[in-house]
N, C-alpha and C. Protein backbone atom coordinates (compact mmCIF):
# COMPACT_ATOMS: atom_id res chain seq x y z
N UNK A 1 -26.70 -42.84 10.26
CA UNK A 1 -27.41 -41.70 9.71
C UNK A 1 -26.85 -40.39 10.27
N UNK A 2 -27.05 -40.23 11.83
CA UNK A 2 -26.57 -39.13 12.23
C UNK A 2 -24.61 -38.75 11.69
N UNK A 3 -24.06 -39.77 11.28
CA UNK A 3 -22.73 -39.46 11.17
C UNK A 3 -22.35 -39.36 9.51
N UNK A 4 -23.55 -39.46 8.79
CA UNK A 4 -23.32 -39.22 7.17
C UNK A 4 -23.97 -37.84 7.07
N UNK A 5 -24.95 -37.52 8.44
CA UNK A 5 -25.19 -35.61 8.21
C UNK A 5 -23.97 -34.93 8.71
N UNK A 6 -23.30 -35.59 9.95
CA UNK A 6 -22.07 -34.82 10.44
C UNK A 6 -21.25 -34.89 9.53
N UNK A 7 -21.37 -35.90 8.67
CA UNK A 7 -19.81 -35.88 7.14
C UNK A 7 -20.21 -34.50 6.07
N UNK A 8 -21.62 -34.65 6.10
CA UNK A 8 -22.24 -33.60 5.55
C UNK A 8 -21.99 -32.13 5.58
N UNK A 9 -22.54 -31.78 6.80
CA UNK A 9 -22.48 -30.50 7.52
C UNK A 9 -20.96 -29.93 7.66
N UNK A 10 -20.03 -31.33 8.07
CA UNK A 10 -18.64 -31.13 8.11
C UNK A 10 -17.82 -30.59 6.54
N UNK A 11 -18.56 -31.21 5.51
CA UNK A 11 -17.64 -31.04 4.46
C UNK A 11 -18.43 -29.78 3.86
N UNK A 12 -19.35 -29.26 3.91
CA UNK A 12 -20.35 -27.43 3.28
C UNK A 12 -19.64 -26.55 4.24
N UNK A 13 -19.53 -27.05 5.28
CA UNK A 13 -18.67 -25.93 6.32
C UNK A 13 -17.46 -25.59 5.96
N UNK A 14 -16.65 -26.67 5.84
CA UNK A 14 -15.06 -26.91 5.26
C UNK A 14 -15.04 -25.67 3.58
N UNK A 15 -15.77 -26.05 2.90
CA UNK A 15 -16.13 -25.71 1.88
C UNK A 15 -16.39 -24.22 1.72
N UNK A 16 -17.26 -23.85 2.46
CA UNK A 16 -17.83 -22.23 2.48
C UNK A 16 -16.76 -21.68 3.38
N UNK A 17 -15.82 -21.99 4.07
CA UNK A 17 -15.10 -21.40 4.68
C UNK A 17 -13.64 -21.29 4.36
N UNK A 18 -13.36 -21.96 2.95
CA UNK A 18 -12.54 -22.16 2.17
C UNK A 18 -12.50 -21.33 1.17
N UNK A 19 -13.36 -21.29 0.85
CA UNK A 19 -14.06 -20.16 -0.38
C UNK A 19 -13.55 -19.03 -0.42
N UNK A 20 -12.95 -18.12 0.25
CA UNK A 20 -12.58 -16.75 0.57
C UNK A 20 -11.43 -16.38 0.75
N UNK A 21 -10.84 -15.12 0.25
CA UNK A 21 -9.39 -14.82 0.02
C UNK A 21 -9.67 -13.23 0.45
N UNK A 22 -8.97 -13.17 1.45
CA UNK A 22 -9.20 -12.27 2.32
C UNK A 22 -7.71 -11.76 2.82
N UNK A 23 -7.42 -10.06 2.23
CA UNK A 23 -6.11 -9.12 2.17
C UNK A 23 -6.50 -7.98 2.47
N UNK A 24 -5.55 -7.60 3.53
CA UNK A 24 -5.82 -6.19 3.54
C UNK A 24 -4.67 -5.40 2.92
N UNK A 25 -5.51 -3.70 2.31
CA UNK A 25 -5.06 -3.07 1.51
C UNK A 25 -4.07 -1.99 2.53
N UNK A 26 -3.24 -1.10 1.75
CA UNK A 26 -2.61 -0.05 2.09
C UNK A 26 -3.32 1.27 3.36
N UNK A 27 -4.62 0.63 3.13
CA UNK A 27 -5.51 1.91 4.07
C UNK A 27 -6.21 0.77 4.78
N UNK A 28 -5.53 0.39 4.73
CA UNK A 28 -6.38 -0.80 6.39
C UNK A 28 -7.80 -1.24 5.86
N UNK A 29 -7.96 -1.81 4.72
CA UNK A 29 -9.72 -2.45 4.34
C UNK A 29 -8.99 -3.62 4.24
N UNK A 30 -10.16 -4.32 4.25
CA UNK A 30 -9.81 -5.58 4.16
C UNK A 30 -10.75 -6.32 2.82
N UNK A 31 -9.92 -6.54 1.56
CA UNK A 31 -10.42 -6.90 0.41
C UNK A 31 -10.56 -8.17 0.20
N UNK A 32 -11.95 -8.57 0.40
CA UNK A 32 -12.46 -10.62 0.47
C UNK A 32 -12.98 -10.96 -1.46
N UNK A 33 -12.11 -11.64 -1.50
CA UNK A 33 -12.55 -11.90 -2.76
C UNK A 33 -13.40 -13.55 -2.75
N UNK A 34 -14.27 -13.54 -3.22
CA UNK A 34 -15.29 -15.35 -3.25
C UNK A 34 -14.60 -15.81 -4.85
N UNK A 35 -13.93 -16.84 -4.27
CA UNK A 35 -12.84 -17.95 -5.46
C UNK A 35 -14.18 -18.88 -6.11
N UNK A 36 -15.00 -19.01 -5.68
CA UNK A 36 -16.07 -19.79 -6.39
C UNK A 36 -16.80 -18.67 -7.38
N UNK A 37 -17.21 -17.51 -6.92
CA UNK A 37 -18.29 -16.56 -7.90
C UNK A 37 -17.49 -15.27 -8.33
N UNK A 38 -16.30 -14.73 -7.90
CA UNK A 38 -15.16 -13.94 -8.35
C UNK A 38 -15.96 -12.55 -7.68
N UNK A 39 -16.72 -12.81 -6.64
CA UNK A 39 -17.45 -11.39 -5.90
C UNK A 39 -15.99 -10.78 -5.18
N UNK A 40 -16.45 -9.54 -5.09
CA UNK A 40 -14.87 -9.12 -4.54
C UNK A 40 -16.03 -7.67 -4.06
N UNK A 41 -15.52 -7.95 -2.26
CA UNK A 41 -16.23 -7.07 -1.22
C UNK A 41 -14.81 -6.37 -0.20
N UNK A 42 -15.21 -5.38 -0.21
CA UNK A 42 -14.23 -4.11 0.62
C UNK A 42 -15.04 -4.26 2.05
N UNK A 43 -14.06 -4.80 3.22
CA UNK A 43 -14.61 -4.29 4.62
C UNK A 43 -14.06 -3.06 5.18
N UNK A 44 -14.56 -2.40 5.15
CA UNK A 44 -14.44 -1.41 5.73
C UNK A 44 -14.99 -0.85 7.30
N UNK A 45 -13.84 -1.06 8.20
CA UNK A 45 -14.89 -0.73 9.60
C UNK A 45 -16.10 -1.90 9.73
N UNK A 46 -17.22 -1.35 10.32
CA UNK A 46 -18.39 -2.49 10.48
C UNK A 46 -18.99 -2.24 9.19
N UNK A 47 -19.14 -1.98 7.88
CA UNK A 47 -19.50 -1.75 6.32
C UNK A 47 -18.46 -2.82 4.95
N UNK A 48 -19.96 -3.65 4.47
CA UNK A 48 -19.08 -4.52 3.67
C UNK A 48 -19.92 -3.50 2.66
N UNK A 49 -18.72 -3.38 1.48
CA UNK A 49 -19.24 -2.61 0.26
C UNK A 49 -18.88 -3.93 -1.02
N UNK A 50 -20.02 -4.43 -1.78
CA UNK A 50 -19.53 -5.30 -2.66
C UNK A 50 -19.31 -4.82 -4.18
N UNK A 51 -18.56 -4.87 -4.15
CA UNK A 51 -17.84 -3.91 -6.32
C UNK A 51 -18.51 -4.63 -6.92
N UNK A 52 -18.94 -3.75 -7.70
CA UNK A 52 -19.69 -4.10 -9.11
C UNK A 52 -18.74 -4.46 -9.63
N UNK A 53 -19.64 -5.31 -10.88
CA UNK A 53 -18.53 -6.38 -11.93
C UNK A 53 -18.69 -5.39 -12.93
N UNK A 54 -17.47 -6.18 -14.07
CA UNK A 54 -17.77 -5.27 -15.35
C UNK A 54 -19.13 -5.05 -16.01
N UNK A 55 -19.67 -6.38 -16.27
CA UNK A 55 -21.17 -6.51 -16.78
C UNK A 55 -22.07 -5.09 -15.84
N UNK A 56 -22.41 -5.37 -14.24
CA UNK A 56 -23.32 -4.65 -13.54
C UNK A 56 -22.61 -3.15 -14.25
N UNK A 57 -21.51 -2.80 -14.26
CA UNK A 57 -20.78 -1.30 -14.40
C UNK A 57 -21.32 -0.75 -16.17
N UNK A 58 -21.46 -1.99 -16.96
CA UNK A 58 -21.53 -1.61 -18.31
C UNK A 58 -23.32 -1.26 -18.40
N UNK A 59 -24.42 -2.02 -17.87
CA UNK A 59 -25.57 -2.05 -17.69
C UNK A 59 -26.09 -0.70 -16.90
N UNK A 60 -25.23 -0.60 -15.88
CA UNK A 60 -25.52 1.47 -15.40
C UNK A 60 -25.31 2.27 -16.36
N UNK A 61 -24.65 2.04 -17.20
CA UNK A 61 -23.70 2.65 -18.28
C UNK A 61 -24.85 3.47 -18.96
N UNK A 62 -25.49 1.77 -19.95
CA UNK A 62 -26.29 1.92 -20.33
C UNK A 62 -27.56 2.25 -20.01
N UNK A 63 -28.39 2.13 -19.29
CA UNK A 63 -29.51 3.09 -18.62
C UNK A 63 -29.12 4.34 -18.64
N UNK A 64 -28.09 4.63 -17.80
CA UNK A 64 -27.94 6.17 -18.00
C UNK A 64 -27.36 7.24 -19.39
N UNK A 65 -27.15 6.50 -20.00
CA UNK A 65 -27.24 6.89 -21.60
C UNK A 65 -28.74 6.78 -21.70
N UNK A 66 -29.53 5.98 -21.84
CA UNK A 66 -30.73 5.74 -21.98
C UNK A 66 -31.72 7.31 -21.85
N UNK A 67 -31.69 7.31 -20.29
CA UNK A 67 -31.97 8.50 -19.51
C UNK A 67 -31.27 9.80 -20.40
N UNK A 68 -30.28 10.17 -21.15
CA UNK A 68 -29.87 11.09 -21.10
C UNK A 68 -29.96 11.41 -22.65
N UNK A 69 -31.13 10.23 -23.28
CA UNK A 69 -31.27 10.73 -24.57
C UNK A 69 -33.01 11.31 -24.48
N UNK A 70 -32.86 12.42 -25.26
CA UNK A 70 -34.01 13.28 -24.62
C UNK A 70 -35.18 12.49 -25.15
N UNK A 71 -36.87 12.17 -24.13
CA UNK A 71 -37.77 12.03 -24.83
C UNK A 71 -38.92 12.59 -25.14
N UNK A 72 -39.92 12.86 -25.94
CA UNK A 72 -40.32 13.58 -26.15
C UNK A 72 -41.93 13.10 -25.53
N UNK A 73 -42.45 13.77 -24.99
CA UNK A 73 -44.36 13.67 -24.77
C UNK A 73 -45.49 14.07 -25.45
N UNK A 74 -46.10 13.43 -25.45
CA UNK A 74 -47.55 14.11 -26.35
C UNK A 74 -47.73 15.31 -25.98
N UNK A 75 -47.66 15.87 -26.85
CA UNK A 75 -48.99 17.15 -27.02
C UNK A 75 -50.07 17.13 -25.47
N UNK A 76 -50.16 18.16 -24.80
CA UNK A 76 -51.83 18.33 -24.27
C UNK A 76 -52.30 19.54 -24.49
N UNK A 77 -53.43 19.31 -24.87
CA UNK A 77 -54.30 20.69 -25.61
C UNK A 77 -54.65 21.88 -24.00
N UNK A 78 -54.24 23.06 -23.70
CA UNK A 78 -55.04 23.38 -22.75
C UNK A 78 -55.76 24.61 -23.22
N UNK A 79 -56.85 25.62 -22.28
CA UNK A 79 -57.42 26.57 -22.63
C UNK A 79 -58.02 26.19 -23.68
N UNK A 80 -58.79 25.51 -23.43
CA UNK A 80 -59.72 24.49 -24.60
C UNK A 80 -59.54 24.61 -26.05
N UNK A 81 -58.68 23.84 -25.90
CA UNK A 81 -57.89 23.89 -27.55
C UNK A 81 -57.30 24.65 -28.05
N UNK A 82 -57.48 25.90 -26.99
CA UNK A 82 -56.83 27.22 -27.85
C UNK A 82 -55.37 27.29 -28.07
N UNK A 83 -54.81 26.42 -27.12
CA UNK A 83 -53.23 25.63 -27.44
C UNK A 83 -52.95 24.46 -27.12
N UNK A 84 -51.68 24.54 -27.36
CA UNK A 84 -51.46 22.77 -27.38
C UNK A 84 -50.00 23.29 -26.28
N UNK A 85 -49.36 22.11 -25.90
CA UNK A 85 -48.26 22.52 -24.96
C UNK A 85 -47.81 20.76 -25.05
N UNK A 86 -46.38 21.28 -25.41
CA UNK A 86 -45.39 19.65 -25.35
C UNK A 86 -44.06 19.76 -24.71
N UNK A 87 -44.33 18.84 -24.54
CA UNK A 87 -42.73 18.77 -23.38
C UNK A 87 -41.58 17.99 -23.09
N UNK A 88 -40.42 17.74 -23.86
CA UNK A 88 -38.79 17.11 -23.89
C UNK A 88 -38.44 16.97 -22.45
N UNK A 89 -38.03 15.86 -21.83
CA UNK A 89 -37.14 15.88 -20.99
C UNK A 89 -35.93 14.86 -21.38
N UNK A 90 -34.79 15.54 -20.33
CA UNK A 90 -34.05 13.87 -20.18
C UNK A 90 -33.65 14.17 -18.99
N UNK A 91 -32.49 12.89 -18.27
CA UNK A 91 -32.34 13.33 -16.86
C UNK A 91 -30.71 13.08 -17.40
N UNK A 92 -29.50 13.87 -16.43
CA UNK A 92 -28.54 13.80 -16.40
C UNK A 92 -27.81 14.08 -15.48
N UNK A 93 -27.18 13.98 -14.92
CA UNK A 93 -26.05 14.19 -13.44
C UNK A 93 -27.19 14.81 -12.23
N UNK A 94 -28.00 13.82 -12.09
CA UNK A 94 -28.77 14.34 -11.06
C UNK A 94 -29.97 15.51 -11.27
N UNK A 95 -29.73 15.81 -12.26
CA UNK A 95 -30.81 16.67 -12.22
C UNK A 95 -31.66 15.97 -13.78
N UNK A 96 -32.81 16.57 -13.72
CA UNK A 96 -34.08 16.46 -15.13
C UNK A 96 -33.79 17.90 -15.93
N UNK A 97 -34.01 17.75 -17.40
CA UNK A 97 -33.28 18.59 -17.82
C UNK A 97 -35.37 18.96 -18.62
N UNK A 98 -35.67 20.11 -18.60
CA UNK A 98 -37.47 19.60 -19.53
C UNK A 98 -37.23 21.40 -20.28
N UNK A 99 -37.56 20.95 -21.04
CA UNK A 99 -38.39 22.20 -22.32
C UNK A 99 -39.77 22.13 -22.42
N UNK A 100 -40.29 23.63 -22.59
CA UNK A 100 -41.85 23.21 -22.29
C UNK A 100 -41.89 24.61 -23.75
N UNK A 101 -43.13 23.55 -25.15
CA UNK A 101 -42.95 24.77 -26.21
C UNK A 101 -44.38 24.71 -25.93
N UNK A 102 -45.21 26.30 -26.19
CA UNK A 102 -46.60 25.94 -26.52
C UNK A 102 -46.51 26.53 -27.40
N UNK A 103 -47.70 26.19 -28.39
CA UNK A 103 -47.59 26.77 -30.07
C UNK A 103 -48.65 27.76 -30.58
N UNK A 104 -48.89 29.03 -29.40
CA UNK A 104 -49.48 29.97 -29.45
C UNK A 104 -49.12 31.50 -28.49
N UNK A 105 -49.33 32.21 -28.86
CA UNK A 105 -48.92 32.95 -28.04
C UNK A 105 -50.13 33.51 -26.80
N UNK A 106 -49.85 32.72 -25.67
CA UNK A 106 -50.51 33.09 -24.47
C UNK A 106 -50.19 34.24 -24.10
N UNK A 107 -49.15 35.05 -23.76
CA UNK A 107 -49.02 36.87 -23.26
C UNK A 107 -50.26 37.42 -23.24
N UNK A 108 -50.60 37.56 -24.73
CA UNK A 108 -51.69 38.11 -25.19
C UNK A 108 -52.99 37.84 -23.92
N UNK A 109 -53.13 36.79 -23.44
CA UNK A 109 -54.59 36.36 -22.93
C UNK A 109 -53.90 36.37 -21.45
N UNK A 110 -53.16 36.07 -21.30
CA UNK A 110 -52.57 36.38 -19.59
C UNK A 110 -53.17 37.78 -18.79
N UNK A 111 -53.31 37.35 -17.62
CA UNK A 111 -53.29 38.22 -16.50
C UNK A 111 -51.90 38.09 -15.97
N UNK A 112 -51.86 39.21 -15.00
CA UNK A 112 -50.76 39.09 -14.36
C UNK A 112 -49.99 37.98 -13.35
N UNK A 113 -49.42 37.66 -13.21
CA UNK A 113 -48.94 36.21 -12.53
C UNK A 113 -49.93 34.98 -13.28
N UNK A 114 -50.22 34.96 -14.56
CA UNK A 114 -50.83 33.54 -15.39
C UNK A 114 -49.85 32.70 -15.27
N UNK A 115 -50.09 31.62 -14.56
CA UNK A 115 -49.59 30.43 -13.99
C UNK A 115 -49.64 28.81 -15.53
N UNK A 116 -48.83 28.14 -15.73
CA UNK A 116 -48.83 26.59 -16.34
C UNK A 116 -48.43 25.90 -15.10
N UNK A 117 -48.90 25.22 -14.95
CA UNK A 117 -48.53 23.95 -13.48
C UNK A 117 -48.00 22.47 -14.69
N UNK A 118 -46.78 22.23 -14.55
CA UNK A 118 -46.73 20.90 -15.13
C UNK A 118 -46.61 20.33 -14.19
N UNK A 119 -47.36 18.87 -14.46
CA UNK A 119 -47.40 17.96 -13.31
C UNK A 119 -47.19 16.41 -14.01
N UNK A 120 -45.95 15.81 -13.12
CA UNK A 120 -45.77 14.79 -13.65
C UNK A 120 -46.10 13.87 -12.83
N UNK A 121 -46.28 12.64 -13.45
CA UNK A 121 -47.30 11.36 -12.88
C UNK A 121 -46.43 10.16 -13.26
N UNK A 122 -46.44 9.32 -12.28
CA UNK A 122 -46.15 7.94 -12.06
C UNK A 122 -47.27 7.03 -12.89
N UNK A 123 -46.73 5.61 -13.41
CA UNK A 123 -47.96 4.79 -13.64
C UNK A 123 -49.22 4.71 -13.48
N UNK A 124 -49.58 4.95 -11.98
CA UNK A 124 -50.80 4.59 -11.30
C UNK A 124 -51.21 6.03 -11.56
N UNK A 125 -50.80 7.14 -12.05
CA UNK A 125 -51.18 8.52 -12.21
C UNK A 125 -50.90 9.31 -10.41
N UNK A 126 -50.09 9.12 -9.83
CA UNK A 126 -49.62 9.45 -8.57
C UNK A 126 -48.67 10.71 -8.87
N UNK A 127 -49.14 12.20 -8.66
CA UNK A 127 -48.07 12.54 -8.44
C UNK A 127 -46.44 12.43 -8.44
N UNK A 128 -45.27 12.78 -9.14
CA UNK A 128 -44.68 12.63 -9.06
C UNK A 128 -43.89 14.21 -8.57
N UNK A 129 -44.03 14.98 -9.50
CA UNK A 129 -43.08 16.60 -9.46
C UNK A 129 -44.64 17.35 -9.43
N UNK A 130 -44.58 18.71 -9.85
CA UNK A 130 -44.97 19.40 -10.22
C UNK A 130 -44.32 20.77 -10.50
N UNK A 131 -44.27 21.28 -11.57
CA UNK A 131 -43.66 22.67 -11.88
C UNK A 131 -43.80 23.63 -12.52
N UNK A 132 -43.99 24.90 -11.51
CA UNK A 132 -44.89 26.15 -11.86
C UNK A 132 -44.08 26.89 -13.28
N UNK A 133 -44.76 27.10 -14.18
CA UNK A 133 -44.11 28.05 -14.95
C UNK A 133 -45.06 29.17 -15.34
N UNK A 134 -44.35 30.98 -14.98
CA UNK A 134 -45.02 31.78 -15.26
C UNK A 134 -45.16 31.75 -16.64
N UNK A 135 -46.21 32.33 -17.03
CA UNK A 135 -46.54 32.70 -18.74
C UNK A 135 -45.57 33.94 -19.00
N UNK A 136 -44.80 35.07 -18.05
CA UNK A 136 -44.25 35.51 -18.26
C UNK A 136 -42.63 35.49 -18.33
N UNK A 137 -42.33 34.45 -17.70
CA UNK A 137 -41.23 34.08 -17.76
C UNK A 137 -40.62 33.00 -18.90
N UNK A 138 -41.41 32.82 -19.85
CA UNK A 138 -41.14 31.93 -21.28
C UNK A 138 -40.53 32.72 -22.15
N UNK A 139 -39.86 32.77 -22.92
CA UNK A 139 -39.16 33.22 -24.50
C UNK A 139 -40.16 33.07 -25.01
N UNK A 140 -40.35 34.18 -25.92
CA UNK A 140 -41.40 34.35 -26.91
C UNK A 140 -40.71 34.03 -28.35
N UNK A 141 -41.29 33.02 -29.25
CA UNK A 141 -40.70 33.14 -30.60
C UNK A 141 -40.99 33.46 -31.75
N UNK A 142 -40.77 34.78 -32.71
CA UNK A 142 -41.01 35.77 -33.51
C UNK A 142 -41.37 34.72 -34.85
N UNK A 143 -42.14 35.13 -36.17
CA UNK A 143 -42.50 34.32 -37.17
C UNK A 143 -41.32 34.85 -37.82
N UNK A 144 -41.53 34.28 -38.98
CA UNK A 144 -40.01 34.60 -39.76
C UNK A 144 -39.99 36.04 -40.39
N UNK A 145 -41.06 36.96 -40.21
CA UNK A 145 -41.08 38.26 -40.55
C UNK A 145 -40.14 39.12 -39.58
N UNK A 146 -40.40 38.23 -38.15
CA UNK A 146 -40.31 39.21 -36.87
C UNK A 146 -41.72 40.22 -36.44
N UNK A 147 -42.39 39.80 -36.86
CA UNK A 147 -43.49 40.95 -36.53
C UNK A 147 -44.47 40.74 -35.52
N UNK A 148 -44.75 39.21 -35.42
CA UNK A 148 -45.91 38.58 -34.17
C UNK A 148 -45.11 37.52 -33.58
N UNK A 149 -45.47 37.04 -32.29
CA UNK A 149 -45.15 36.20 -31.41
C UNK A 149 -46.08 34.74 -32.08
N UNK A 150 -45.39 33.83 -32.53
CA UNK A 150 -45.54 32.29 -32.54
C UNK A 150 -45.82 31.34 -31.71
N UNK A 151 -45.31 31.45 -30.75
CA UNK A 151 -44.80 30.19 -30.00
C UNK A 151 -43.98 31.08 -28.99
N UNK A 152 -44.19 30.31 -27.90
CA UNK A 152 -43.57 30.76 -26.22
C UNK A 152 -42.64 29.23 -25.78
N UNK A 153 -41.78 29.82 -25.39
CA UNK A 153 -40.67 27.93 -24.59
C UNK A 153 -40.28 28.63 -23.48
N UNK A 154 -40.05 27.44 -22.75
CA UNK A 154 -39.19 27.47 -21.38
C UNK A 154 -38.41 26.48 -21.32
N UNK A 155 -36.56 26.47 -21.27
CA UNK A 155 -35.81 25.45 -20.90
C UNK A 155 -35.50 25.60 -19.89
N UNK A 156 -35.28 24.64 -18.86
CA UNK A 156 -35.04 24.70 -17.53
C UNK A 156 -34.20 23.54 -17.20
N UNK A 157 -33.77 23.06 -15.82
CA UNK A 157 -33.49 22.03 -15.23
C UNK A 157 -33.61 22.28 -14.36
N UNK A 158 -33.89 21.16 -13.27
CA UNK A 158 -34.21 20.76 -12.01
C UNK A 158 -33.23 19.70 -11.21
N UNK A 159 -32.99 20.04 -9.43
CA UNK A 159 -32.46 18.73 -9.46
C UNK A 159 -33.79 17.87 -9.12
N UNK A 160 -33.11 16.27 -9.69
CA UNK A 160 -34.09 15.27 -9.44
C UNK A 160 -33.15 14.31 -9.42
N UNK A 161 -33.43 12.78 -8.60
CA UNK A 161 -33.22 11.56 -8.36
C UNK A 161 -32.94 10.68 -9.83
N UNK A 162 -32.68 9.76 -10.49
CA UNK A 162 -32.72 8.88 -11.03
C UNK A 162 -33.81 8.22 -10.92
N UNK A 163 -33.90 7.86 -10.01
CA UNK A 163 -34.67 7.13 -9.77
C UNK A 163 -36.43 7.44 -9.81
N UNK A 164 -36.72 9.00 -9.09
CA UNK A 164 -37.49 9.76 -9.52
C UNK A 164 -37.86 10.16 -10.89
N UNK A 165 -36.72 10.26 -11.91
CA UNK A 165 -37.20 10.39 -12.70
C UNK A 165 -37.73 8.85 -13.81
N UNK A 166 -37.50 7.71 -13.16
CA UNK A 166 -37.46 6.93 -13.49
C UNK A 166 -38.93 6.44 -13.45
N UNK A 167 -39.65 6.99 -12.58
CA UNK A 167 -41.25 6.51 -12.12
C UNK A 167 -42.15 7.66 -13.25
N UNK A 168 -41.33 8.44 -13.53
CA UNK A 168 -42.48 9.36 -14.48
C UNK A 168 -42.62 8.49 -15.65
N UNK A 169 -44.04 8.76 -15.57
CA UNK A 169 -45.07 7.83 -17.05
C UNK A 169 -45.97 8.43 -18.35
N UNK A 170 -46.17 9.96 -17.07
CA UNK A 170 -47.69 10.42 -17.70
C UNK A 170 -47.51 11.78 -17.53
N UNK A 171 -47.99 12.63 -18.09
CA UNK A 171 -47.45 13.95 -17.69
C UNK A 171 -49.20 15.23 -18.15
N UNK A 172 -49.71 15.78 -17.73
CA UNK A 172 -50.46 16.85 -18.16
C UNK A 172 -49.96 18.51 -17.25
N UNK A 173 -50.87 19.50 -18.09
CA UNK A 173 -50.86 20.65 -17.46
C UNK A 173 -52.43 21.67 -16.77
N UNK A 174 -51.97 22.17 -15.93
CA UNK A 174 -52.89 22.82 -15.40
C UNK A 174 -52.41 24.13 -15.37
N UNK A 175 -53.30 24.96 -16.02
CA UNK A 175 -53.51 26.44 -16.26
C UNK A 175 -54.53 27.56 -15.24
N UNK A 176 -53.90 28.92 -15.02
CA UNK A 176 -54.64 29.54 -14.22
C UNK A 176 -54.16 30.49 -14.48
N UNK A 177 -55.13 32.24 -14.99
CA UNK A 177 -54.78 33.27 -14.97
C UNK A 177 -54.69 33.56 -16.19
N UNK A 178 -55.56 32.96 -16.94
CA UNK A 178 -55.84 33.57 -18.31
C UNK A 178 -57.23 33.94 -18.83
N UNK A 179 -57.38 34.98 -19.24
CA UNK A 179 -59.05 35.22 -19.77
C UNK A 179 -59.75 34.71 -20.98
N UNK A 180 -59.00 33.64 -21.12
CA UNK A 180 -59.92 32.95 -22.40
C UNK A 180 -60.59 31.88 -21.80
């Protein structure tokens, strides 16, 4: 018994230690490739870095196309109905890219420094960002006469994570500094 586990142990050892093809490159790494699963890891110093395959490289690919096609959010009504406010994002090279249109003209009802707080939320409704936009700092947009203000936007970008932007779920706004 004990000498059919030592044939054992002897031949997985033999085996896993066989497995590996191991060269070093022009800059002194040492490139281990696994002949059984075709993993191919860079040592570098005390740091093993393992290369993505084509598949893992094509699948980032795609997510981040994903991410970088803009999506759009519901409507939230604020100043009790008296507008509505919607909001586009996408994320791209590190940063969140968001448009914020509301489809009234707030100026009019603003005080000075009238504040929109967008606040974005994770699943569980957790905080994620939050971001101040003055009522005075929006583009105002003219009706097709030119004569009254329509609609107010703000395009912006931010930097943000991937990954951060990856947890946003839910999004509302909070208003302050208007007399209606």
């Amino acid at each position: 018994m004990k000498l059919k586990l030592f044939l054992f142990v002897a031949i997985v050892v033999l085996l896993a230690a066989g497995c590996y093809d191991a060269r070093q490159d022009n800059n002194g790494r040492i490139i281990r490739v696994n002949r059984l699963t075709g993993d191919v890891c860079v040592i570098e110093g005390n740091k093993i870095i393992k290369l993505k395959t084509e598949k893992e490289m094509k699948e980032e690919q795609e997510a981040a196309r994903q991410l970088s096609t803009p999506k759009e959010w519901a409507a939230v009504p604020i100043l009790n109905n008296y507008a509505n406010v919607s909001l586009k994002t996408k994320w791209e090279s590190g940063h969140m890219y968001y448009q914020l249109d509301v489809n009234r003209n707030l100026k009019e009802i603003a005080n000075y420094g009238a504040l929109l707080t967008v606040e974005l939320y994770d699943s569980e409704s957790f905080p994620v960002r939050k971001i101040p936009v003055y009522a005075n700092s929006m583009v105002v947009a003219m009706n097709p006469e030119g004569k009254t203000v329509d609609a107010m936007q703000l395009t912006e970008k931010m930097p943000m994570s991937e990954e951060m932007y990856r947890k946003i779920q839910k999004w509302d706004v909070i208003w302050s500094g208007f007399y209606r």
